[in-house]
N, C-alpha and C. Protein backbone atom coordinates (compact mmCIF):
# COMPACT_ATOMS: atom_id res chain seq x y z
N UNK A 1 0.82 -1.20 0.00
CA UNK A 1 0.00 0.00 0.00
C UNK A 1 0.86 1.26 0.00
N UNK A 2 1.80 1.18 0.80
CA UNK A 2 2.88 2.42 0.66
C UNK A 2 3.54 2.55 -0.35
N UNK A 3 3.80 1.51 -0.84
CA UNK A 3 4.41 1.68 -2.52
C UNK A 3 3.66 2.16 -3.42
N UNK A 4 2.09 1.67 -3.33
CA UNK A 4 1.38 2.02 -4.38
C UNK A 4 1.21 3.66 -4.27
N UNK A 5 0.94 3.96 -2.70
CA UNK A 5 0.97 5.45 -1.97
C UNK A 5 1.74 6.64 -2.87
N UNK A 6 3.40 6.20 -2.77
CA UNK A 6 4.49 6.73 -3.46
C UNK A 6 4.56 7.02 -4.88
N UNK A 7 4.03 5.49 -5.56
CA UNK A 7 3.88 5.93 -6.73
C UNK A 7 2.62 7.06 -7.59
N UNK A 8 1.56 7.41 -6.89
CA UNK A 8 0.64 7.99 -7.22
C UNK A 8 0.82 9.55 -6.88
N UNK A 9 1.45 9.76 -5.94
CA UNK A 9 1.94 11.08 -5.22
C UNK A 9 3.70 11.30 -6.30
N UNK A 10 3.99 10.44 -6.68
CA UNK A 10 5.53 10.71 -7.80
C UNK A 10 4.79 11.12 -9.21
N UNK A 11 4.24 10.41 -9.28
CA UNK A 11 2.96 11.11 -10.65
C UNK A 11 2.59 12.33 -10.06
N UNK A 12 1.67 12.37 -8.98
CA UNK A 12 1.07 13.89 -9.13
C UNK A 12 1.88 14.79 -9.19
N UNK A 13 3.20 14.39 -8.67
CA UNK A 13 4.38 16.09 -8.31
C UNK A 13 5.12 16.15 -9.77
N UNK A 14 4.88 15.31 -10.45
CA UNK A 14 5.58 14.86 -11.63
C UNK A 14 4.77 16.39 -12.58
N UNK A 15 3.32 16.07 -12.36
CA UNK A 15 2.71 16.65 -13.21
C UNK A 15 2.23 17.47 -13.14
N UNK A 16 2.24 18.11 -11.38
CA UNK A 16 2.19 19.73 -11.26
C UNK A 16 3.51 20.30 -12.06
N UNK A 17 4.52 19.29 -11.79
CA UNK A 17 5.92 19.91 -12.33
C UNK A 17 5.85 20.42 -13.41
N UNK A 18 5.31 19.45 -14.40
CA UNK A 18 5.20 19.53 -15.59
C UNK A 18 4.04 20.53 -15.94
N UNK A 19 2.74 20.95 -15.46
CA UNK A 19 2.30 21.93 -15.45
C UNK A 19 2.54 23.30 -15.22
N UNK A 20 3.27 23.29 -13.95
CA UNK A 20 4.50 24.53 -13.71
C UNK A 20 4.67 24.98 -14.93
N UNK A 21 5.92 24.15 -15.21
CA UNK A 21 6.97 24.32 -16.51
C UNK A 21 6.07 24.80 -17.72
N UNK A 22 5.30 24.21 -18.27
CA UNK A 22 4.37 24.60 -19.37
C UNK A 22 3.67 26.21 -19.08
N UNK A 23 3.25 26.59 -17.68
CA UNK A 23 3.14 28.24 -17.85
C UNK A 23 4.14 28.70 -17.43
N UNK A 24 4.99 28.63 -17.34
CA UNK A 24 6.43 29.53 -17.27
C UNK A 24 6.69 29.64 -18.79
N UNK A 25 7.08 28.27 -19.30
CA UNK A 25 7.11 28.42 -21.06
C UNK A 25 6.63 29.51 -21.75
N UNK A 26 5.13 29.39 -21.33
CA UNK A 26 4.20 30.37 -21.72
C UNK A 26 4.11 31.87 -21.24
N UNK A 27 5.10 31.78 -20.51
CA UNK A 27 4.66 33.17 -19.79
C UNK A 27 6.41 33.43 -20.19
N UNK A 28 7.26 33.22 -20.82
CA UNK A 28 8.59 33.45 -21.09
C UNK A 28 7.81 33.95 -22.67
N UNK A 29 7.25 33.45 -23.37
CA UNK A 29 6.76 33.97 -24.59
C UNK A 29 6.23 35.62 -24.78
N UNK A 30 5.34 35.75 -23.89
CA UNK A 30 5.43 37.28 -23.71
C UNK A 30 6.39 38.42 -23.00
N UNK A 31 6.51 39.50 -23.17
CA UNK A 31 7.43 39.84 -22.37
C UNK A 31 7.64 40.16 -21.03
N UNK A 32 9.03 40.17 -20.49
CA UNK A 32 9.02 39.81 -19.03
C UNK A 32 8.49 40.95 -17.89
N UNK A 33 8.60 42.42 -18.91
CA UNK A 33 8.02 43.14 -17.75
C UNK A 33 6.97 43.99 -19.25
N UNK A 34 5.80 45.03 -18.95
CA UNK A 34 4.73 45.27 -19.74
C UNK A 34 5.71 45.81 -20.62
N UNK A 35 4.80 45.85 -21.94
CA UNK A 35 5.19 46.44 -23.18
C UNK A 35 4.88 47.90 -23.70
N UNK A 36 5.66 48.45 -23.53
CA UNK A 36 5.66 50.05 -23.47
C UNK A 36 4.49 50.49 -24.87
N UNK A 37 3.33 51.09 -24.96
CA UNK A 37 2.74 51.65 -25.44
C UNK A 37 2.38 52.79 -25.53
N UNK A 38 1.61 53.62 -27.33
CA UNK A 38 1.26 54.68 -27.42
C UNK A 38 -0.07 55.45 -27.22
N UNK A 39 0.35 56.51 -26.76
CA UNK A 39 -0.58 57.41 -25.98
C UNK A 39 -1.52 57.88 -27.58
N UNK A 40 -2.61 58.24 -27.10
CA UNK A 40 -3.77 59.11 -28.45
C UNK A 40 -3.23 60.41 -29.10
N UNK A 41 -2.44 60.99 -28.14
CA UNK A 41 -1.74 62.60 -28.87
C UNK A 41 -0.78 61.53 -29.35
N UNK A 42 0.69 61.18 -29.26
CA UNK A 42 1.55 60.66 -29.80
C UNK A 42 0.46 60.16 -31.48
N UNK A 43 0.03 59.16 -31.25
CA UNK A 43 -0.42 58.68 -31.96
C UNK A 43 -1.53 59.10 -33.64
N UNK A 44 -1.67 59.85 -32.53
CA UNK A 44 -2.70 61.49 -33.91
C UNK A 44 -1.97 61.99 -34.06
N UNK A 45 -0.72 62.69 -33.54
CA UNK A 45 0.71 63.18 -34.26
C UNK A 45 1.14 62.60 -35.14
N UNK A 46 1.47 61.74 -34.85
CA UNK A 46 1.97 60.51 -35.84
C UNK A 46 1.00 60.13 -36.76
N UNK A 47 -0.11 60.02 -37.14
CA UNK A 47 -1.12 59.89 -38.03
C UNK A 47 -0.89 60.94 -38.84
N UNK A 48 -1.01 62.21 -38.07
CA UNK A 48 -1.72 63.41 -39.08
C UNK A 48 -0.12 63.73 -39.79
N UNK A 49 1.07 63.49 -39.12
CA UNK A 49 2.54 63.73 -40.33
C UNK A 49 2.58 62.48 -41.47
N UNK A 50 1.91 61.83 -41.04
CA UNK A 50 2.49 60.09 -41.64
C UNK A 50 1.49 60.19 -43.05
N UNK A 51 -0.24 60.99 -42.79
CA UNK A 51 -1.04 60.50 -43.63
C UNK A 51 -1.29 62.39 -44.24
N UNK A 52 -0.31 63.47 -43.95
CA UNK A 52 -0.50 64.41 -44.53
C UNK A 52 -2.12 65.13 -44.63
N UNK A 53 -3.00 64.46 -43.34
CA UNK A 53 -3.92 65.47 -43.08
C UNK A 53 -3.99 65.93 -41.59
N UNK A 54 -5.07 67.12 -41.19
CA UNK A 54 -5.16 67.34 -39.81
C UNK A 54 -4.93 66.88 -39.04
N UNK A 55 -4.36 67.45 -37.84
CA UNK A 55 -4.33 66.48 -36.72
C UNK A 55 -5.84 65.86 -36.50
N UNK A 56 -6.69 67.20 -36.31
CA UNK A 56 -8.46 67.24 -36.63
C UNK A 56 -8.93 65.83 -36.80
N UNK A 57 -8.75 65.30 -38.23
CA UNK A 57 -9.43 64.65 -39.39
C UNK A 57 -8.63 63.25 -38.65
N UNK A 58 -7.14 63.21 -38.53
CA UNK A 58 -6.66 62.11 -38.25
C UNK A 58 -7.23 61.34 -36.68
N UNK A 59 -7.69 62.94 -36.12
CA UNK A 59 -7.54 62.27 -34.05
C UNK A 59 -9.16 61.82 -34.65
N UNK A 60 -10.50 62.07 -35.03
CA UNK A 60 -11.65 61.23 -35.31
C UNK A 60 -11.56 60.13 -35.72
N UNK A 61 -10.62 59.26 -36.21
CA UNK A 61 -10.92 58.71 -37.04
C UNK A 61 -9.61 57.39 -35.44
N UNK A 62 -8.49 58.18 -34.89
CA UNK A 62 -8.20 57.53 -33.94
C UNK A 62 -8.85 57.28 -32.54
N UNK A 63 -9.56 58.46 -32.57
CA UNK A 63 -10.51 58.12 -30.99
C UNK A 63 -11.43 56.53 -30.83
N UNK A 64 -11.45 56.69 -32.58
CA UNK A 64 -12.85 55.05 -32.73
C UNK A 64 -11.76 54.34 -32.51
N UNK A 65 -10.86 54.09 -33.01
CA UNK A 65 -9.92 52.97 -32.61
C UNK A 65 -9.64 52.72 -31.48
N UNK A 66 -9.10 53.67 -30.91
CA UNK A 66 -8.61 53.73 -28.86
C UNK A 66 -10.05 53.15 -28.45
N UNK A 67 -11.21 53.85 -28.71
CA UNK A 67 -12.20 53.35 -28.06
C UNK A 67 -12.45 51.86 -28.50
N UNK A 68 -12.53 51.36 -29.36
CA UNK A 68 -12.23 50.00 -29.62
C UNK A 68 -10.90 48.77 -29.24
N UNK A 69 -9.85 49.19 -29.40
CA UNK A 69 -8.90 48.74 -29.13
C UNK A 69 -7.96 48.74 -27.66
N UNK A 70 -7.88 50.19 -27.73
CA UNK A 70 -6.90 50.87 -26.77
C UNK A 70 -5.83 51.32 -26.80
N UNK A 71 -4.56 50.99 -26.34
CA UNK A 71 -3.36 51.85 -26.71
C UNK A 71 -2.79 51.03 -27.57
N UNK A 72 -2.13 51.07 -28.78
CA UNK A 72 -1.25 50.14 -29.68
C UNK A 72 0.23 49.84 -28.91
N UNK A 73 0.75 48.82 -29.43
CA UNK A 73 1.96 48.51 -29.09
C UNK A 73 3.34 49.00 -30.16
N UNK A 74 2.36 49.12 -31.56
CA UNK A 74 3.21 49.08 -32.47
C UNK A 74 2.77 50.05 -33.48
N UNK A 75 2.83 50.65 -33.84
CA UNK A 75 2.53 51.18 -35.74
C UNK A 75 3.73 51.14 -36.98
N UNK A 76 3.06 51.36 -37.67
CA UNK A 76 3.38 51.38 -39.02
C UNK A 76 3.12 51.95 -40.64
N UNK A 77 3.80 52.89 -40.56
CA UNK A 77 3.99 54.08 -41.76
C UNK A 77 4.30 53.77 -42.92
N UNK A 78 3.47 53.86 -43.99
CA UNK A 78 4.41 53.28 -44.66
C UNK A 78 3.02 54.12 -46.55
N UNK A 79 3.19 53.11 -47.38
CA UNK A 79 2.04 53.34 -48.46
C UNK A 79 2.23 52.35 -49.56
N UNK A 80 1.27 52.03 -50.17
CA UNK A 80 0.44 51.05 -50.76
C UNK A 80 -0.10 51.73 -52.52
N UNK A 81 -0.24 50.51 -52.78
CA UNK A 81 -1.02 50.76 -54.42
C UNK A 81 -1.68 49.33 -55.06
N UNK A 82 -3.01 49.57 -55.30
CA UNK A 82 -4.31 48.79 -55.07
C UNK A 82 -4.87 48.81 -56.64
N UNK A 83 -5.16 47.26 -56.89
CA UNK A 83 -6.05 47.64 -58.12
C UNK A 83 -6.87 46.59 -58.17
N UNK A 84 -8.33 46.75 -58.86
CA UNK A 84 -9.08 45.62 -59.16
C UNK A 84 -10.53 45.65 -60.03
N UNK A 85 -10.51 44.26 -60.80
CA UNK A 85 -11.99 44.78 -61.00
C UNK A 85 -12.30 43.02 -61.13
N UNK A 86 -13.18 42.87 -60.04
CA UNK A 86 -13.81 41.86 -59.03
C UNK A 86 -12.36 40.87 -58.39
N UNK A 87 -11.72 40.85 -59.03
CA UNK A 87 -10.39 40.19 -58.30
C UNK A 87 -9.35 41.32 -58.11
N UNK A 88 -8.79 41.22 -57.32
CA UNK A 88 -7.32 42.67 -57.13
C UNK A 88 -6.31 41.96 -56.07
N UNK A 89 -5.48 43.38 -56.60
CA UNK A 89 -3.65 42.92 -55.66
C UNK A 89 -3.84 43.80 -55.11
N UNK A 90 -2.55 43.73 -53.70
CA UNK A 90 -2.59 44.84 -53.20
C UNK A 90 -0.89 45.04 -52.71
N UNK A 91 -0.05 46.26 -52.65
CA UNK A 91 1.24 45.85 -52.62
C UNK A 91 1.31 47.59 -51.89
N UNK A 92 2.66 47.19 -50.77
CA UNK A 92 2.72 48.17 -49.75
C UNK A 92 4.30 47.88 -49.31
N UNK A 93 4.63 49.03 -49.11
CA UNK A 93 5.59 49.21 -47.61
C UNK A 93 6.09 50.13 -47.04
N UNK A 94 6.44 50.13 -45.84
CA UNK A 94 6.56 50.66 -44.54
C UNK A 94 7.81 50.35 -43.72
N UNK A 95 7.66 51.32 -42.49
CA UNK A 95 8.87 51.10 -41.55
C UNK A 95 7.62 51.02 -40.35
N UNK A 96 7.73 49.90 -39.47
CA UNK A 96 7.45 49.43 -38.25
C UNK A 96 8.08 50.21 -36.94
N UNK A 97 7.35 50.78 -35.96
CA UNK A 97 8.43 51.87 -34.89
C UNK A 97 7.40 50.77 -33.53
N UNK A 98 8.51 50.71 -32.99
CA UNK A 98 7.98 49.72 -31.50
C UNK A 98 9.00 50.48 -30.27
N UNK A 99 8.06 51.46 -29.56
CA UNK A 99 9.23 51.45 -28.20
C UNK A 99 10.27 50.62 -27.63
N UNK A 100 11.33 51.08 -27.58
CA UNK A 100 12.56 50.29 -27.41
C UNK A 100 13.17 49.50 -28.38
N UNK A 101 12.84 49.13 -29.58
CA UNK A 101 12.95 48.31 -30.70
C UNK A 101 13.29 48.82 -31.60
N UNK A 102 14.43 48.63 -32.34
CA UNK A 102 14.94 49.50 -33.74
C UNK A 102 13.97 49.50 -34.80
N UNK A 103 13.65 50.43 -35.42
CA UNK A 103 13.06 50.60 -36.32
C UNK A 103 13.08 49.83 -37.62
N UNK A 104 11.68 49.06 -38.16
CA UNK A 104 12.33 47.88 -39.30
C UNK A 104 11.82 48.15 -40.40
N UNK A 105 12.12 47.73 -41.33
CA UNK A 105 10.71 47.59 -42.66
C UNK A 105 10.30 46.61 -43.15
N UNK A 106 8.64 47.13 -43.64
CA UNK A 106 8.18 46.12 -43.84
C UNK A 106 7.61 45.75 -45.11
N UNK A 107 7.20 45.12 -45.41
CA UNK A 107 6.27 44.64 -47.06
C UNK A 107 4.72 44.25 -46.73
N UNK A 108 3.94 44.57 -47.50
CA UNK A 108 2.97 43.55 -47.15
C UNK A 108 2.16 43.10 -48.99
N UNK A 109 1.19 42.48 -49.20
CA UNK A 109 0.90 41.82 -50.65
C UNK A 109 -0.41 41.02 -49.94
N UNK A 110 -0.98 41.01 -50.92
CA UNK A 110 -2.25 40.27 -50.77
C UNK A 110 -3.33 40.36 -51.97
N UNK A 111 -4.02 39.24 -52.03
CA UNK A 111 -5.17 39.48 -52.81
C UNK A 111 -6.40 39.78 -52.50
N UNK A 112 -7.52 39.93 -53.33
CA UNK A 112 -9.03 39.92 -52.65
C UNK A 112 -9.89 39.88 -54.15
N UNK A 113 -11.33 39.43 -53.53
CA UNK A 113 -12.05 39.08 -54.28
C UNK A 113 -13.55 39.76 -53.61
N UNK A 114 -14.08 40.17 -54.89
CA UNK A 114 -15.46 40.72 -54.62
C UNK A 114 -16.30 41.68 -55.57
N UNK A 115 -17.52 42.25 -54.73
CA UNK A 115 -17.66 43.33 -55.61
C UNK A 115 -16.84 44.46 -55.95
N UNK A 116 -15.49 44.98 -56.80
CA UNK A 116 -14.80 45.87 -56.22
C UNK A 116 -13.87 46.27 -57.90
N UNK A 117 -13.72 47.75 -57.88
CA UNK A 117 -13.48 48.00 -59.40
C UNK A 117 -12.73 49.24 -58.86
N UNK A 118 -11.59 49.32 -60.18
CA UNK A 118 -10.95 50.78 -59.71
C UNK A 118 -9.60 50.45 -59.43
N UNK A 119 -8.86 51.63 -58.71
CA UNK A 119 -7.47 51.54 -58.28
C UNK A 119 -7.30 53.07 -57.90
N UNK A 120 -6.49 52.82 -56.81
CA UNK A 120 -5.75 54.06 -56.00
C UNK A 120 -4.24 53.55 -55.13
N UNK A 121 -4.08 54.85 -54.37
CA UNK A 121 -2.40 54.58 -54.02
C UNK A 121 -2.96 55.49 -53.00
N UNK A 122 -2.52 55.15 -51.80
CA UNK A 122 -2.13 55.54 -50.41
C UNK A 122 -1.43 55.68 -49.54
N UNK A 123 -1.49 56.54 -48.90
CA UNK A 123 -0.57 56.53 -47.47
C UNK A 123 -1.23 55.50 -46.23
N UNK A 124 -0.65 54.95 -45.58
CA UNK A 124 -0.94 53.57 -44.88
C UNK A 124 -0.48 54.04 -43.50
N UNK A 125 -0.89 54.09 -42.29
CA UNK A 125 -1.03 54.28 -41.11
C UNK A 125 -1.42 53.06 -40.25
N UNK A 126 -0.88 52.03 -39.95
CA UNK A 126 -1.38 50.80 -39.24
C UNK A 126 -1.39 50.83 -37.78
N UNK A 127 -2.10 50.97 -36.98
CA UNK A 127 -2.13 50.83 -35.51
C UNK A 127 -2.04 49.19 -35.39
N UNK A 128 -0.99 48.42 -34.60
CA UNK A 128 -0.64 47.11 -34.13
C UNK A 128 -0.82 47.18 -32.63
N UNK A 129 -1.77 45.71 -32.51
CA UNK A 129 -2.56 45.52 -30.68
C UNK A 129 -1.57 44.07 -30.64
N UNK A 130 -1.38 43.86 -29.61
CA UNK A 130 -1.14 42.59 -29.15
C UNK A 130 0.08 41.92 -29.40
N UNK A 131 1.22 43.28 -30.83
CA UNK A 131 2.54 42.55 -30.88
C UNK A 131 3.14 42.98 -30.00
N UNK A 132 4.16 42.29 -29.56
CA UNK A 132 4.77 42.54 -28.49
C UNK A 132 6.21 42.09 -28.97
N UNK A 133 6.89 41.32 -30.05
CA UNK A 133 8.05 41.63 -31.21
C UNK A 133 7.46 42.01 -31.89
N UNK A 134 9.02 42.38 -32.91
CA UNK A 134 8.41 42.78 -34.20
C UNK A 134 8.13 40.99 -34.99
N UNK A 135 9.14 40.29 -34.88
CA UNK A 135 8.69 39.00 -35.35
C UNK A 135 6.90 38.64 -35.43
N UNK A 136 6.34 38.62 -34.94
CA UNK A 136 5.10 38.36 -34.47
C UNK A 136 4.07 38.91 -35.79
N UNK A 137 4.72 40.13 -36.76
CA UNK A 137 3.89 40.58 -36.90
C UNK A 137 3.93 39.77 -38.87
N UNK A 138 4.58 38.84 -38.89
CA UNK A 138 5.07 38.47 -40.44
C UNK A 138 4.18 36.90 -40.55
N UNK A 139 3.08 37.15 -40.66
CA UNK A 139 1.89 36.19 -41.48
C UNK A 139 0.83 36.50 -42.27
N UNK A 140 0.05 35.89 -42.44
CA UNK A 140 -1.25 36.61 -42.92
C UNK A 140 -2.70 37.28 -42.13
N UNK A 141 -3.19 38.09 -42.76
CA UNK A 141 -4.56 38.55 -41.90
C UNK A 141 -5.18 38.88 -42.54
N UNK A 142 -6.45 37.66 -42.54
CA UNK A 142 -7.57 38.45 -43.33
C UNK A 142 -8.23 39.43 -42.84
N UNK A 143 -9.38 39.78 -43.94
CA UNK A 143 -9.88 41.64 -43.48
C UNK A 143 -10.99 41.39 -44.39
N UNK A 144 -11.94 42.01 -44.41
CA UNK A 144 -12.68 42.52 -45.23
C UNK A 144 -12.63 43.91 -45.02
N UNK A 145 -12.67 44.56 -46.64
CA UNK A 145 -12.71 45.75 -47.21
C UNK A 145 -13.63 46.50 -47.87
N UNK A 146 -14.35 47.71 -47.39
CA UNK A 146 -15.14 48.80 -48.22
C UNK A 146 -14.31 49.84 -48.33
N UNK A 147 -14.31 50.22 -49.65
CA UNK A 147 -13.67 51.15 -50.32
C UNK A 147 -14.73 52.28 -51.28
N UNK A 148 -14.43 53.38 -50.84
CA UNK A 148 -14.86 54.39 -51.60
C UNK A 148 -14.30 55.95 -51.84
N UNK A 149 -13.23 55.50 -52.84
CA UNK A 149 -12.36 56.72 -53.27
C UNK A 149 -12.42 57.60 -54.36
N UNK A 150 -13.26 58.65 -54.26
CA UNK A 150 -13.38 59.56 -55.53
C UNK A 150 -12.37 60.58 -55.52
N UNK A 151 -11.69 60.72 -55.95
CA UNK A 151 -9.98 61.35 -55.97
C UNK A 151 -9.56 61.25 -54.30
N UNK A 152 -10.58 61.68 -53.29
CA UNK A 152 -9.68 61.46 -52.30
C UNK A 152 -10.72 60.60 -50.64
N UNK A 153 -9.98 60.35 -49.80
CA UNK A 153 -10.43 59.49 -48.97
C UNK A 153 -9.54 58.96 -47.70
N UNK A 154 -10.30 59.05 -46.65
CA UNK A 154 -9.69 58.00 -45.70
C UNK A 154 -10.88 56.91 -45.27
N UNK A 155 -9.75 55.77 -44.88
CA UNK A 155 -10.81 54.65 -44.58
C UNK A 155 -9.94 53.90 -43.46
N UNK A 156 -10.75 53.14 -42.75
CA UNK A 156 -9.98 52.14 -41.35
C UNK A 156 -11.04 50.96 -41.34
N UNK A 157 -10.00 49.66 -41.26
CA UNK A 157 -10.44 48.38 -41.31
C UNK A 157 -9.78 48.06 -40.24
N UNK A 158 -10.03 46.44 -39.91
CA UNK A 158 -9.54 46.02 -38.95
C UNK A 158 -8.93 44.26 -39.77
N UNK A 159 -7.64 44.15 -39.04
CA UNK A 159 -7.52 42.55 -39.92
C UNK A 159 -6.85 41.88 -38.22
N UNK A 160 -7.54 40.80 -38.42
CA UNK A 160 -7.01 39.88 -36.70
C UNK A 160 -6.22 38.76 -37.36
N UNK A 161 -5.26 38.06 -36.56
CA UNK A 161 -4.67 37.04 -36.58
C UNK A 161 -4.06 36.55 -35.21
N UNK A 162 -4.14 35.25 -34.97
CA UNK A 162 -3.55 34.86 -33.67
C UNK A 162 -3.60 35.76 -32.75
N UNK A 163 -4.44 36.46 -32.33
CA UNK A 163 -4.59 37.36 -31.20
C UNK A 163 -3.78 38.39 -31.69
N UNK A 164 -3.64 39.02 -33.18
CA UNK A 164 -3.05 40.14 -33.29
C UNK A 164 -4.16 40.78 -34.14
N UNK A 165 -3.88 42.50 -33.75
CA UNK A 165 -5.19 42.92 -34.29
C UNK A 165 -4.44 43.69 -34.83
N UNK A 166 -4.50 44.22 -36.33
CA UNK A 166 -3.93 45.29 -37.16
C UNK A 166 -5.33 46.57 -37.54
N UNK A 167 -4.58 47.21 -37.51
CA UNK A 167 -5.90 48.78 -38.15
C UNK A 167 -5.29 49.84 -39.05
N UNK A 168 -5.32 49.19 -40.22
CA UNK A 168 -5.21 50.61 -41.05
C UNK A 168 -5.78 51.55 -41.40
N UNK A 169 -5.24 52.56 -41.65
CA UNK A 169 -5.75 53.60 -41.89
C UNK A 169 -4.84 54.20 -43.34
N UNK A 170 -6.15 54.73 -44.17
CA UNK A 170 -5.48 54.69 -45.25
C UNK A 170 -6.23 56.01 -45.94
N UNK A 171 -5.64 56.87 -46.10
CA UNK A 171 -5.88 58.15 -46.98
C UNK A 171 -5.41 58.40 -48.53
N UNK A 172 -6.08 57.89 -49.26
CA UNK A 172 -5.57 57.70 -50.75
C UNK A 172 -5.98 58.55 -51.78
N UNK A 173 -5.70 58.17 -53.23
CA UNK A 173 -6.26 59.25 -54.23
C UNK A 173 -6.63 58.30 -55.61
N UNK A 174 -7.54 58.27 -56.17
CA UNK A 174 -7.71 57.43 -57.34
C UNK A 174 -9.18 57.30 -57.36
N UNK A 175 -9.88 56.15 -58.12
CA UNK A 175 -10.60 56.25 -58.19
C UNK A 175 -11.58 54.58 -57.91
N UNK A 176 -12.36 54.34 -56.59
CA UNK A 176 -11.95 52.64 -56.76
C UNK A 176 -13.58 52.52 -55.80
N UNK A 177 -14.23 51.61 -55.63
CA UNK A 177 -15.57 51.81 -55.30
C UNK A 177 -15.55 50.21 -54.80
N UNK A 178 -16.44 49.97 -53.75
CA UNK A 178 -16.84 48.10 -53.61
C UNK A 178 -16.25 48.21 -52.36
N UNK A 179 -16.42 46.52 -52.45
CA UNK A 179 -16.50 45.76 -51.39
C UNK A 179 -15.58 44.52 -51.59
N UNK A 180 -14.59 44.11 -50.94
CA UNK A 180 -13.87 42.87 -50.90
C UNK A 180 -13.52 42.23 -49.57
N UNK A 181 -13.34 40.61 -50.25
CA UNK A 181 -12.61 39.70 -48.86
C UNK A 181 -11.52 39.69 -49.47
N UNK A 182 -10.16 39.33 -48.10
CA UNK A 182 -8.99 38.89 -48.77
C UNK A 182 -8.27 38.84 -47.54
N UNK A 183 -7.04 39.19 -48.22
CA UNK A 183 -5.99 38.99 -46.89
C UNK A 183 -4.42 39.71 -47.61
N UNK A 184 -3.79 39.99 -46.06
CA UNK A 184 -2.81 40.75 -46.39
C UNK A 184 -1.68 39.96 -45.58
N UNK A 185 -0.44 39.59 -46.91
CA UNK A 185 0.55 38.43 -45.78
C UNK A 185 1.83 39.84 -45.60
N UNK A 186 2.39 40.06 -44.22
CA UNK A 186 3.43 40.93 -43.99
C UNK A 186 4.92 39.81 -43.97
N UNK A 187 5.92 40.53 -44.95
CA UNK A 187 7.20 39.87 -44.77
C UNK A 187 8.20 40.99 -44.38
N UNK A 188 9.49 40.26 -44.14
CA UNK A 188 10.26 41.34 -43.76
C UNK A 188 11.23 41.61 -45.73
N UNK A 189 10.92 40.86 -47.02
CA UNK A 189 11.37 41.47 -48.25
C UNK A 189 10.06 41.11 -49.34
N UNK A 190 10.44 42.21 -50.60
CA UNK A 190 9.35 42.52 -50.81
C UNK A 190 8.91 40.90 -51.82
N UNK A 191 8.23 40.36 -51.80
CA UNK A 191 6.96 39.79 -52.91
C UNK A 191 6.45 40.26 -54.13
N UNK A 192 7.09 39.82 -55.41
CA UNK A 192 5.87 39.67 -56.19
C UNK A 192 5.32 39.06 -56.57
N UNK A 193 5.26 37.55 -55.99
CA UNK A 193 3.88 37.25 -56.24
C UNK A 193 2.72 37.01 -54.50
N UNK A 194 1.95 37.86 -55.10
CA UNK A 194 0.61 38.24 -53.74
C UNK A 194 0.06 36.70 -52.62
N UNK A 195 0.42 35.85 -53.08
CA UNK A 195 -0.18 34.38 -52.36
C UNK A 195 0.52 34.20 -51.70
């Protein structure tokens, strides 16, 4: 009986152990002390130089976000050029700015499909939730897209992946109308081909 005792109690400590270990793992994955984030002025500063309108025009269009989201961890500046008529590409890049983190660049490419006709070129403003590297931020994210650009425009979507939430914001010029699904894959060099 004491043997059997021993062995059932060597299992259980076995497998708190092993439970331990598995959230430490997990908790070594994020970072070890909080991840320094941006404030709504910083951030509408940085919008309204990045996307060349008002601070005005840029802080409306960031208040919905903060109120949705909250403070970003990450953004990303950068611009894009879009075309389609019911199928389209989409091709971009940027420099990524993360407190404490050297500044990187980035690419992004993607396709989409839908009701959707036209083409324009933009300035790209991305608010990033939930990265906490920059690594983190190089996969795909789908999105759905409404677009309506008669020479000029801003618009903000939202694209999620693995608990990462991206929000662009995009102030463009051309001429492009609809509605699409798709997805946008981020690398760290550029792509031409969009898949």
């Amino acid at each position: 009986m004491d043997r059997r005792s021993l062995i059932v109690s060597g299992f259980a400590a076995l497998g708190t152990t092993a439970c331990a270990t598995t959230g430490t793992a997990g908790a070594d994955a994020l970072p070890a002390r909080g991840i320094e984030t941006y404030t709504l002025a910083e951030i509408t500063q940085q919008t309204s130089d990045a996307l060349g309108v008002t601070a005005e025009a840029a802080g409306q269009a960031i208040q919905r976000i903060f109120q949705d989201q909250g403070e970003p961890t990450a953004f990303i500046a950068g611009e894009e050029g879009s075309g389609a008529i019911v199928a389209g590409l989409r091709y971009g890049r940027g420099l990524m700015y993360m407190k404490d983190k050297p500044t990187q660049e980035v690419f992004w490419q993607g396709p989409s499909v839908g009701f959707d006709w036209g083409g324009n070129a933009s300035r790209v403003f991305t608010l990033c939730y939930n990265l906490y590297y920059p690594e983190m931020l190089f996969r795909r994210y789908p999105g759905v897209e409404g677009s309506a650009y008669l020479v000029g425009g801003l618009g903000v979507n939202y694209q999620r992946a693995d608990g990462i939430t991206l929000a662009p914001i995009r102030a463009g010029v051309g001429l492009r109308l609809g509605a699409s699904l798709g997805y946008l894959s981020y690398s760290r060099k550029r792509n031409a081909f969009p898949f």
